[in-house]
N, C-alpha and C. Protein backbone atom coordinates (compact mmCIF):
# COMPACT_ATOMS: atom_id res chain seq x y z
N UNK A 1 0.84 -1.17 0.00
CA UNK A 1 0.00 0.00 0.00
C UNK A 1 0.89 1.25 0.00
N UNK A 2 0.89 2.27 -0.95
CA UNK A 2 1.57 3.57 -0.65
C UNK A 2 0.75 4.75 -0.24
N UNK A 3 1.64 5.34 0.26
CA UNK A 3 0.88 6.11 1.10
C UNK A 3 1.35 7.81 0.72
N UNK A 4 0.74 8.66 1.02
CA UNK A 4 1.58 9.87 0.71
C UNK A 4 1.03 11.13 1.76
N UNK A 5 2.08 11.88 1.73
CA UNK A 5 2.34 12.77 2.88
C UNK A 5 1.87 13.73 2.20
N UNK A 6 0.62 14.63 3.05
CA UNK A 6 0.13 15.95 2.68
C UNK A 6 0.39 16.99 3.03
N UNK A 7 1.64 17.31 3.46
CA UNK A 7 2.12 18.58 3.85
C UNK A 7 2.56 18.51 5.34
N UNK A 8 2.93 20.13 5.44
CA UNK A 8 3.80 20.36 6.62
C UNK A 8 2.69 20.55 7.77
N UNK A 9 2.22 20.09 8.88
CA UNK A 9 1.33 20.74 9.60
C UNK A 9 1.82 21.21 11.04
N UNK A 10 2.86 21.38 10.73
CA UNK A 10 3.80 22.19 12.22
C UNK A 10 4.75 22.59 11.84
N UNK A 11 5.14 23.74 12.12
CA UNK A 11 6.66 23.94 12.68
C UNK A 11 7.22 24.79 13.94
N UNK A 12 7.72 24.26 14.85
CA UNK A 12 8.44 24.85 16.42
C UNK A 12 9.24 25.49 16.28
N UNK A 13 9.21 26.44 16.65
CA UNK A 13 10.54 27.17 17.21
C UNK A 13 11.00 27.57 18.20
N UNK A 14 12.09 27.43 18.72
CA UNK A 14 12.39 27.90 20.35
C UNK A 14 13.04 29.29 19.99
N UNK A 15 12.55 29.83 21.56
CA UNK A 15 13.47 30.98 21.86
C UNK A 15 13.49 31.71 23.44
N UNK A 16 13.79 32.56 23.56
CA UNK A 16 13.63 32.71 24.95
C UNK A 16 12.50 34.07 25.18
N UNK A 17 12.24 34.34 24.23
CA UNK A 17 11.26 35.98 24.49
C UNK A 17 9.98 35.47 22.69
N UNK A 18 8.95 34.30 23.72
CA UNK A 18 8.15 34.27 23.00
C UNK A 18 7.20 35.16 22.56
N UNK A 19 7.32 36.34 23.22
CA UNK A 19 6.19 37.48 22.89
C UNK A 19 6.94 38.26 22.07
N UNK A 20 8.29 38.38 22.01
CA UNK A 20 8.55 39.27 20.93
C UNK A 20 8.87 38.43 19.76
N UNK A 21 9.13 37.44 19.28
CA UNK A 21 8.93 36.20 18.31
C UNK A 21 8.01 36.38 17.68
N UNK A 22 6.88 35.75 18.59
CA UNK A 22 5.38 36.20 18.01
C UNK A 22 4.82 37.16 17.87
N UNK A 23 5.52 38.24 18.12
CA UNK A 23 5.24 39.94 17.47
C UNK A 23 6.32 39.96 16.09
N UNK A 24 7.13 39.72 16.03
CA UNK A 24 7.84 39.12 14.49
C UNK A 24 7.08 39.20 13.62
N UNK A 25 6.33 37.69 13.68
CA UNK A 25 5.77 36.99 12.74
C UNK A 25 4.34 37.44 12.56
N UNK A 26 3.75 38.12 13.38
CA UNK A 26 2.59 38.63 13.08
C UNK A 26 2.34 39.76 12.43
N UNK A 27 3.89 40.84 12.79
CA UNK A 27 4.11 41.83 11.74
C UNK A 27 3.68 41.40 9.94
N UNK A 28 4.71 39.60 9.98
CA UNK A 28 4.84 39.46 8.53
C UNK A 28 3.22 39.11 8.02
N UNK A 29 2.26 38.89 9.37
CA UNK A 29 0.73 38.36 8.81
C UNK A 29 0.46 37.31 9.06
N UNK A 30 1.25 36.37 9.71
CA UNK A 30 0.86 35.54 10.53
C UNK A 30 -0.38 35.93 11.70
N UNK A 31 -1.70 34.72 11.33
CA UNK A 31 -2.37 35.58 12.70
C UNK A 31 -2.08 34.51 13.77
N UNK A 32 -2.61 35.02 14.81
CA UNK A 32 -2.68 34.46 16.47
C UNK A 32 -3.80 33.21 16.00
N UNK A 33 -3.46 32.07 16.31
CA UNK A 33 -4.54 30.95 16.45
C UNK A 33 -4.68 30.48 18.20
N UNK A 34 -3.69 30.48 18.63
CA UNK A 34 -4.32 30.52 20.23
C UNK A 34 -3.12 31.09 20.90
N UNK A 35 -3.13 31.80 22.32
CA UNK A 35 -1.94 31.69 22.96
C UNK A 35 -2.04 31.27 24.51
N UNK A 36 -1.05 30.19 25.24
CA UNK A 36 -1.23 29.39 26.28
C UNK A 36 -0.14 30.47 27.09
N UNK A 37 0.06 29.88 28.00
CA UNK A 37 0.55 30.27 29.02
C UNK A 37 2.41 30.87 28.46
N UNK A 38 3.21 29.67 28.06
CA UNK A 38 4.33 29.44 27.65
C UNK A 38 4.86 29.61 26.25
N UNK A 39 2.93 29.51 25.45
CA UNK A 39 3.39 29.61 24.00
C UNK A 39 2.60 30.05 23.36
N UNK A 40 3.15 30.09 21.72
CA UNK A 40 2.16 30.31 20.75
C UNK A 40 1.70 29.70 19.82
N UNK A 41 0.65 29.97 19.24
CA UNK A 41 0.36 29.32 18.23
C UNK A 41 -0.01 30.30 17.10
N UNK A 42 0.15 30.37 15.28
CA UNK A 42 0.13 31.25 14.65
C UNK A 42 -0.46 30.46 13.07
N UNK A 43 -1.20 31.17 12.47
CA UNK A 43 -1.86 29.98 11.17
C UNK A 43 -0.23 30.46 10.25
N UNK A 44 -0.13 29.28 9.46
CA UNK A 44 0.93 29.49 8.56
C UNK A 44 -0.09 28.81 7.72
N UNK A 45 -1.08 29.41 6.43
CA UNK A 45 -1.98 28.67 5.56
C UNK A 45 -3.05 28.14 6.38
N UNK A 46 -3.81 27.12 5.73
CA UNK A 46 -5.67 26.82 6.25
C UNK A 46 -5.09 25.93 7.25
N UNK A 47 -3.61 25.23 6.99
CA UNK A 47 -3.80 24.06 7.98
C UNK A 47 -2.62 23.37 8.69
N UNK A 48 -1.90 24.53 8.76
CA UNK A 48 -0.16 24.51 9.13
C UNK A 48 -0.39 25.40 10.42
N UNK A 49 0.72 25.59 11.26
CA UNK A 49 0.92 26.01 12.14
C UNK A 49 2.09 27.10 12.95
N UNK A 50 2.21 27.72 13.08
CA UNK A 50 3.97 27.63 14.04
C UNK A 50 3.98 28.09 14.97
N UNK A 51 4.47 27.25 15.81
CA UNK A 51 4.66 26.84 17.06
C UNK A 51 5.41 27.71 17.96
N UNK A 52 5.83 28.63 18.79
CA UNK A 52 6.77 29.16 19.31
C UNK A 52 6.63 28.83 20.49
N UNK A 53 7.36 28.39 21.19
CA UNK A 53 8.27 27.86 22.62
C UNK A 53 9.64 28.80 23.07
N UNK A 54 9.03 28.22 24.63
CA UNK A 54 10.24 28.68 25.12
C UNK A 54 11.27 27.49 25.02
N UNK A 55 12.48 26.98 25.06
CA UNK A 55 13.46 26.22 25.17
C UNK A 55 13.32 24.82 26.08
N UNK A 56 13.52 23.62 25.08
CA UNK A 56 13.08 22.56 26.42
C UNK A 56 11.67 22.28 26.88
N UNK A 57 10.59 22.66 26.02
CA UNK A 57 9.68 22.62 25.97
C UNK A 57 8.93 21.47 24.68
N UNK A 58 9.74 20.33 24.53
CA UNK A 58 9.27 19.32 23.55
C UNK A 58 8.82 18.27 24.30
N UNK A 59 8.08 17.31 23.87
CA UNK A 59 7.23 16.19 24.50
C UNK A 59 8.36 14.99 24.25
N UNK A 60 9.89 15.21 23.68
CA UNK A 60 10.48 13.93 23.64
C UNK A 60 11.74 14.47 24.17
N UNK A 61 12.77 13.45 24.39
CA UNK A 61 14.10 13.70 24.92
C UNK A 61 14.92 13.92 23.69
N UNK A 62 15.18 13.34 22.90
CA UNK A 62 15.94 13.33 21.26
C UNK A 62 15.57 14.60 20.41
N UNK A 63 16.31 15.70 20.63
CA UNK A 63 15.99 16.56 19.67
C UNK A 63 16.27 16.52 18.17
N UNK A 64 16.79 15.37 17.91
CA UNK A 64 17.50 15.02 16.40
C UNK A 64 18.51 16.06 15.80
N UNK A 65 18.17 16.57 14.58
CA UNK A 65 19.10 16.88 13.65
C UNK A 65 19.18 18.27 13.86
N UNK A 66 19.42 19.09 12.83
CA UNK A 66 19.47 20.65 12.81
C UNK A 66 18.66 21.04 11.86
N UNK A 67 17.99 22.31 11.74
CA UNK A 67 17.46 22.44 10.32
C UNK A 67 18.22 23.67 10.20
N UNK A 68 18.58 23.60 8.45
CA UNK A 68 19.11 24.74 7.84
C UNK A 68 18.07 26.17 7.73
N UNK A 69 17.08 26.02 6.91
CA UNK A 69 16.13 27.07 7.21
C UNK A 69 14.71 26.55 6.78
N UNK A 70 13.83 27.69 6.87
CA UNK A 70 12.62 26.77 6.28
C UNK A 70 12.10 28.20 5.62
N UNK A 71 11.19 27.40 4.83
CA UNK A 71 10.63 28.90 3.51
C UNK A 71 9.58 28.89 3.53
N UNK A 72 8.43 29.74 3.99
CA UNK A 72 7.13 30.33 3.57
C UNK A 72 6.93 31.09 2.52
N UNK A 73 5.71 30.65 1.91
CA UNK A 73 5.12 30.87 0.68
C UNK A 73 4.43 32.27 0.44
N UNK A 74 4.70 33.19 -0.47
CA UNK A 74 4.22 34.20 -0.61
C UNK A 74 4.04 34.48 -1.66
N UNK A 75 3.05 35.39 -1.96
CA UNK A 75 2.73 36.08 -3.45
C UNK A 75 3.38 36.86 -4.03
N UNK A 76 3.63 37.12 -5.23
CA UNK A 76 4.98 37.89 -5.41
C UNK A 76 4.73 39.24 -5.34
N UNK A 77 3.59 40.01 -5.45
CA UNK A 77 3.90 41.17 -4.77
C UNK A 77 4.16 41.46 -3.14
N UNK A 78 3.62 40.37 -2.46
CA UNK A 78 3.60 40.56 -1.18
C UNK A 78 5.16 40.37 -0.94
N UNK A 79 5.99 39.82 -1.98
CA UNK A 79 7.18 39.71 -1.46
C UNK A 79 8.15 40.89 -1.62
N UNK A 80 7.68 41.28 -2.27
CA UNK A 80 8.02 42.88 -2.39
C UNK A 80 7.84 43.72 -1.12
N UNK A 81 6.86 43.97 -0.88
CA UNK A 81 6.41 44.33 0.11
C UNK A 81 6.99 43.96 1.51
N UNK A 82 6.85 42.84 1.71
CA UNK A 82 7.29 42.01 3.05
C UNK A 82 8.83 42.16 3.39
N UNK A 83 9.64 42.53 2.13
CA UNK A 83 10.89 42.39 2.27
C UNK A 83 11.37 44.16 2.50
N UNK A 84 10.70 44.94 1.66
CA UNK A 84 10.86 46.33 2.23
C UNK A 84 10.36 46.53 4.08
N UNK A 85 8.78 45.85 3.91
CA UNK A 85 9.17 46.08 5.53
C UNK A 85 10.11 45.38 6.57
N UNK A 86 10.60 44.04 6.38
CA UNK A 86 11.70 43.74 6.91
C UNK A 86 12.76 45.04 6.98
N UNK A 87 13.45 45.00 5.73
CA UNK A 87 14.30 46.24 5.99
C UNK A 87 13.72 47.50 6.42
N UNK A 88 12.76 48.14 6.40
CA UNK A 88 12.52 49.53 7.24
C UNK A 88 12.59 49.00 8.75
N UNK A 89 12.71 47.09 8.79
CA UNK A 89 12.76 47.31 10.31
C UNK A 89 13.90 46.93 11.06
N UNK A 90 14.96 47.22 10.20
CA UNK A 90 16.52 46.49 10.41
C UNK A 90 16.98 45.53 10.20
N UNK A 91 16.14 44.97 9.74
CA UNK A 91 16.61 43.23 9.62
C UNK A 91 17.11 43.18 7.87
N UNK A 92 18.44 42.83 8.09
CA UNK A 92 19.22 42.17 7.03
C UNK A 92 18.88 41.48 5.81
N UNK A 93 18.11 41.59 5.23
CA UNK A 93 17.46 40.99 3.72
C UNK A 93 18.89 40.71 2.69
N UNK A 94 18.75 39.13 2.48
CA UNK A 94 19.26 38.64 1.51
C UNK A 94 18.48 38.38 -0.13
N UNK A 95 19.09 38.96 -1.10
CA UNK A 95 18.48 39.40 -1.80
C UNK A 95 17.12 40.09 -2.72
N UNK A 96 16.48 40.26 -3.27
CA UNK A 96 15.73 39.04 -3.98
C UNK A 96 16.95 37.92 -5.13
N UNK A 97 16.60 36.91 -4.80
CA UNK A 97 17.24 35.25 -5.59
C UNK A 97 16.31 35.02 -7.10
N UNK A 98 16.60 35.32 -7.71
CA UNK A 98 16.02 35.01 -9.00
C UNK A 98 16.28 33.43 -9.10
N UNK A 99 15.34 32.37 -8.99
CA UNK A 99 15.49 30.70 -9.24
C UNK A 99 15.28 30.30 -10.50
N UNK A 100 15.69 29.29 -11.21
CA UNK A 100 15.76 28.73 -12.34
C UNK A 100 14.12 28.12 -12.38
N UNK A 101 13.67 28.85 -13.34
CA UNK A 101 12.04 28.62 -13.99
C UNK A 101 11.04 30.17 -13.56
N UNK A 102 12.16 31.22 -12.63
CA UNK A 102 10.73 31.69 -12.53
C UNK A 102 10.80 32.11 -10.95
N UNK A 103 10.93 31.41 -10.21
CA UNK A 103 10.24 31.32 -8.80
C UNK A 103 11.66 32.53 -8.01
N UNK A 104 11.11 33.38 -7.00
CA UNK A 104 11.79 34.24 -6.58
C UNK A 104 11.58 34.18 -4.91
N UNK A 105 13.03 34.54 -4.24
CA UNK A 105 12.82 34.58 -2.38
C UNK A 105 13.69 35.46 -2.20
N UNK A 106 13.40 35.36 -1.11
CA UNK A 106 14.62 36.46 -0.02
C UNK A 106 14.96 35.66 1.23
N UNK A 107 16.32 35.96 1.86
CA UNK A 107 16.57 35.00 3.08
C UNK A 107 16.62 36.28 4.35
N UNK A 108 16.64 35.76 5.55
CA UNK A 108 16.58 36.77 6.39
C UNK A 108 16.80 36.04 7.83
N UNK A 109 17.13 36.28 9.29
CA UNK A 109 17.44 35.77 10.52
C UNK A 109 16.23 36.55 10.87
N UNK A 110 15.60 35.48 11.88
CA UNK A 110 14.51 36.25 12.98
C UNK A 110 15.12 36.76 13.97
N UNK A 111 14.02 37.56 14.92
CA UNK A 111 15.08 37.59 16.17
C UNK A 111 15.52 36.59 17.21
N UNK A 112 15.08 35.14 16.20
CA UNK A 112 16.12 34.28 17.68
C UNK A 112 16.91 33.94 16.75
N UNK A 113 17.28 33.95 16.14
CA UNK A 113 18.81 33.61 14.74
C UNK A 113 18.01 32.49 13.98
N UNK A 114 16.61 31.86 13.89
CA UNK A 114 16.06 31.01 12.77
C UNK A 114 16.17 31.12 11.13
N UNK A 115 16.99 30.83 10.72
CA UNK A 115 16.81 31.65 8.87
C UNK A 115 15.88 31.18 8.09
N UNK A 116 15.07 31.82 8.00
CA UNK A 116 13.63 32.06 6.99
C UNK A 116 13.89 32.54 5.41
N UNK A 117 13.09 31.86 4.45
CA UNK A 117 13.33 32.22 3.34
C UNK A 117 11.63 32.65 2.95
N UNK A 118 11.52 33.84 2.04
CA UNK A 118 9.82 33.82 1.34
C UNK A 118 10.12 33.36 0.43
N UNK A 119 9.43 32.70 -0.29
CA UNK A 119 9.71 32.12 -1.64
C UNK A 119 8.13 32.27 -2.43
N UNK A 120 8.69 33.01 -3.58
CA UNK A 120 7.53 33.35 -4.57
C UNK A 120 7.65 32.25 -5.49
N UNK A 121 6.37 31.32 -5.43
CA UNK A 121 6.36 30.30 -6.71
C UNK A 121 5.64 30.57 -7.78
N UNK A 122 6.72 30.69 -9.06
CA UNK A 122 5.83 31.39 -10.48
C UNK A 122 5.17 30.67 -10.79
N UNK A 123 4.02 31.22 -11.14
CA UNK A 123 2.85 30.61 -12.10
C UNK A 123 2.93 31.57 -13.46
N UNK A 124 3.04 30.57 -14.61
CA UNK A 124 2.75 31.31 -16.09
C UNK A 124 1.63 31.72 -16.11
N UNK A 125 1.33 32.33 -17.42
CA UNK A 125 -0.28 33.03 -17.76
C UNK A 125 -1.35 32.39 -17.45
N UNK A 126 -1.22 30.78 -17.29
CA UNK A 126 -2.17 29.87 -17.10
C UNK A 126 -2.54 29.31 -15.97
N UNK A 127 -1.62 29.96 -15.15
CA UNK A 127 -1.71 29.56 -13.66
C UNK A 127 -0.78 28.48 -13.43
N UNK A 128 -0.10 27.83 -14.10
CA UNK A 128 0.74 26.00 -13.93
C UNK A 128 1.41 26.53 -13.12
N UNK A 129 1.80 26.38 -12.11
CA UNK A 129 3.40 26.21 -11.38
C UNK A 129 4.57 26.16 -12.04
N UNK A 130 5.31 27.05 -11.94
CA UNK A 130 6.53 26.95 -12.48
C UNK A 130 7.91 26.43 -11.58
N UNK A 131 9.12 26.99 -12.38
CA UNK A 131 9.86 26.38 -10.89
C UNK A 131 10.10 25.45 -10.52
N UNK A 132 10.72 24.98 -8.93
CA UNK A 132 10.73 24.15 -8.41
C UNK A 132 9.31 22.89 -8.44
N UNK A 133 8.65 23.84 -8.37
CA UNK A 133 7.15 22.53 -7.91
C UNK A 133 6.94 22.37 -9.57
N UNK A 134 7.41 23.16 -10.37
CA UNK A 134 7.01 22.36 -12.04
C UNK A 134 8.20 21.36 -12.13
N UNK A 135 8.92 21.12 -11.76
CA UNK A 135 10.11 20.23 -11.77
C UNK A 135 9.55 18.91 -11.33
N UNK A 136 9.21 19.34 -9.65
CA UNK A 136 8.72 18.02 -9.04
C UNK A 136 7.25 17.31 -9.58
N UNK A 137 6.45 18.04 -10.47
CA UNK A 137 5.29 17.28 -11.20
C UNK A 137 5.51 16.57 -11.73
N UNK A 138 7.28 17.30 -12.72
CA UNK A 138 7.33 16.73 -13.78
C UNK A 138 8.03 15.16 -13.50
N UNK A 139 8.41 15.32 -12.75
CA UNK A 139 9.44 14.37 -11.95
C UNK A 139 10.71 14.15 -12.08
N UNK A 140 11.17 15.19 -12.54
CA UNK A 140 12.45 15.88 -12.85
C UNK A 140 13.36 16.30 -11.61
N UNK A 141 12.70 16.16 -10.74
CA UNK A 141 12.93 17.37 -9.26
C UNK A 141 13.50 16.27 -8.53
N UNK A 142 13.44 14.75 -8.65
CA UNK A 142 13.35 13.48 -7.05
C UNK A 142 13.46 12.70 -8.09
């Protein structure tokens, strides 16, 4: 039987000043989906999440690997946008990245040092996906 994975529906982040984290990300439009005592919770899309913690706050002992960065999805004017207000707010913007097919990001550090990328995925006149995710349809990509 195969089975297939529908997406990301979490991502955690630690830090030590969860209220200013989650004032970060809500600047970028992230909204508030709940907030507990210790943490947050923020919609990333209809059915994703992110998570902010304070440190040491996971349900297992094995924290595993490292992650390099992770990339949220944006529209390409909003990436325009999103990346000027980053910089009017000090924060270090790595380029805009022009990608092979089309698709465009910017890289950037939060304020707990997490590196975030936006990544604009082109769609031609017709709407298809271009880019990276036209690669992986094609099965060119894996």
């Amino acid at each position: 039987m195969s089975m297939k994975l529908s997406g990301i529906c979490e991502l955690v982040l630690e830090t030590d000043d969860v209220g200013s984290l989650a004032s970060f990300y809500r600047e970028l439009g992230l909204e508030l989906v709940l907030e507990e005592d210790d943490r947050v919770w923020l919609a990333l899309g209809e059915r994703c999440r992110l998570g902010i913690w304070p440190p040491g706050e996971q349900e297992f002992d094995d924290r595993g690997g490292r992650h390099v960065h992770f990339a949220l999805s944006v529209d390409r004017d909003d990436l325009d946008d999103l990346t000027a207000r980053l910089r009017k707010r000090g924060v270090e913007v790595q380029g805009p990245v022009e990608h092979e097919g089309g698709d465009r990001s910017v890289y950037f550090s939060d304020p707990a040092g997490n590196r975030v990328e936006l990544w604009n995925f082109f769609r031609d006149g017709d709407g298809a996906e271009g880019g990276v995710m036209a690669l992986a349809e094609d099965g060119d990509g894996a």
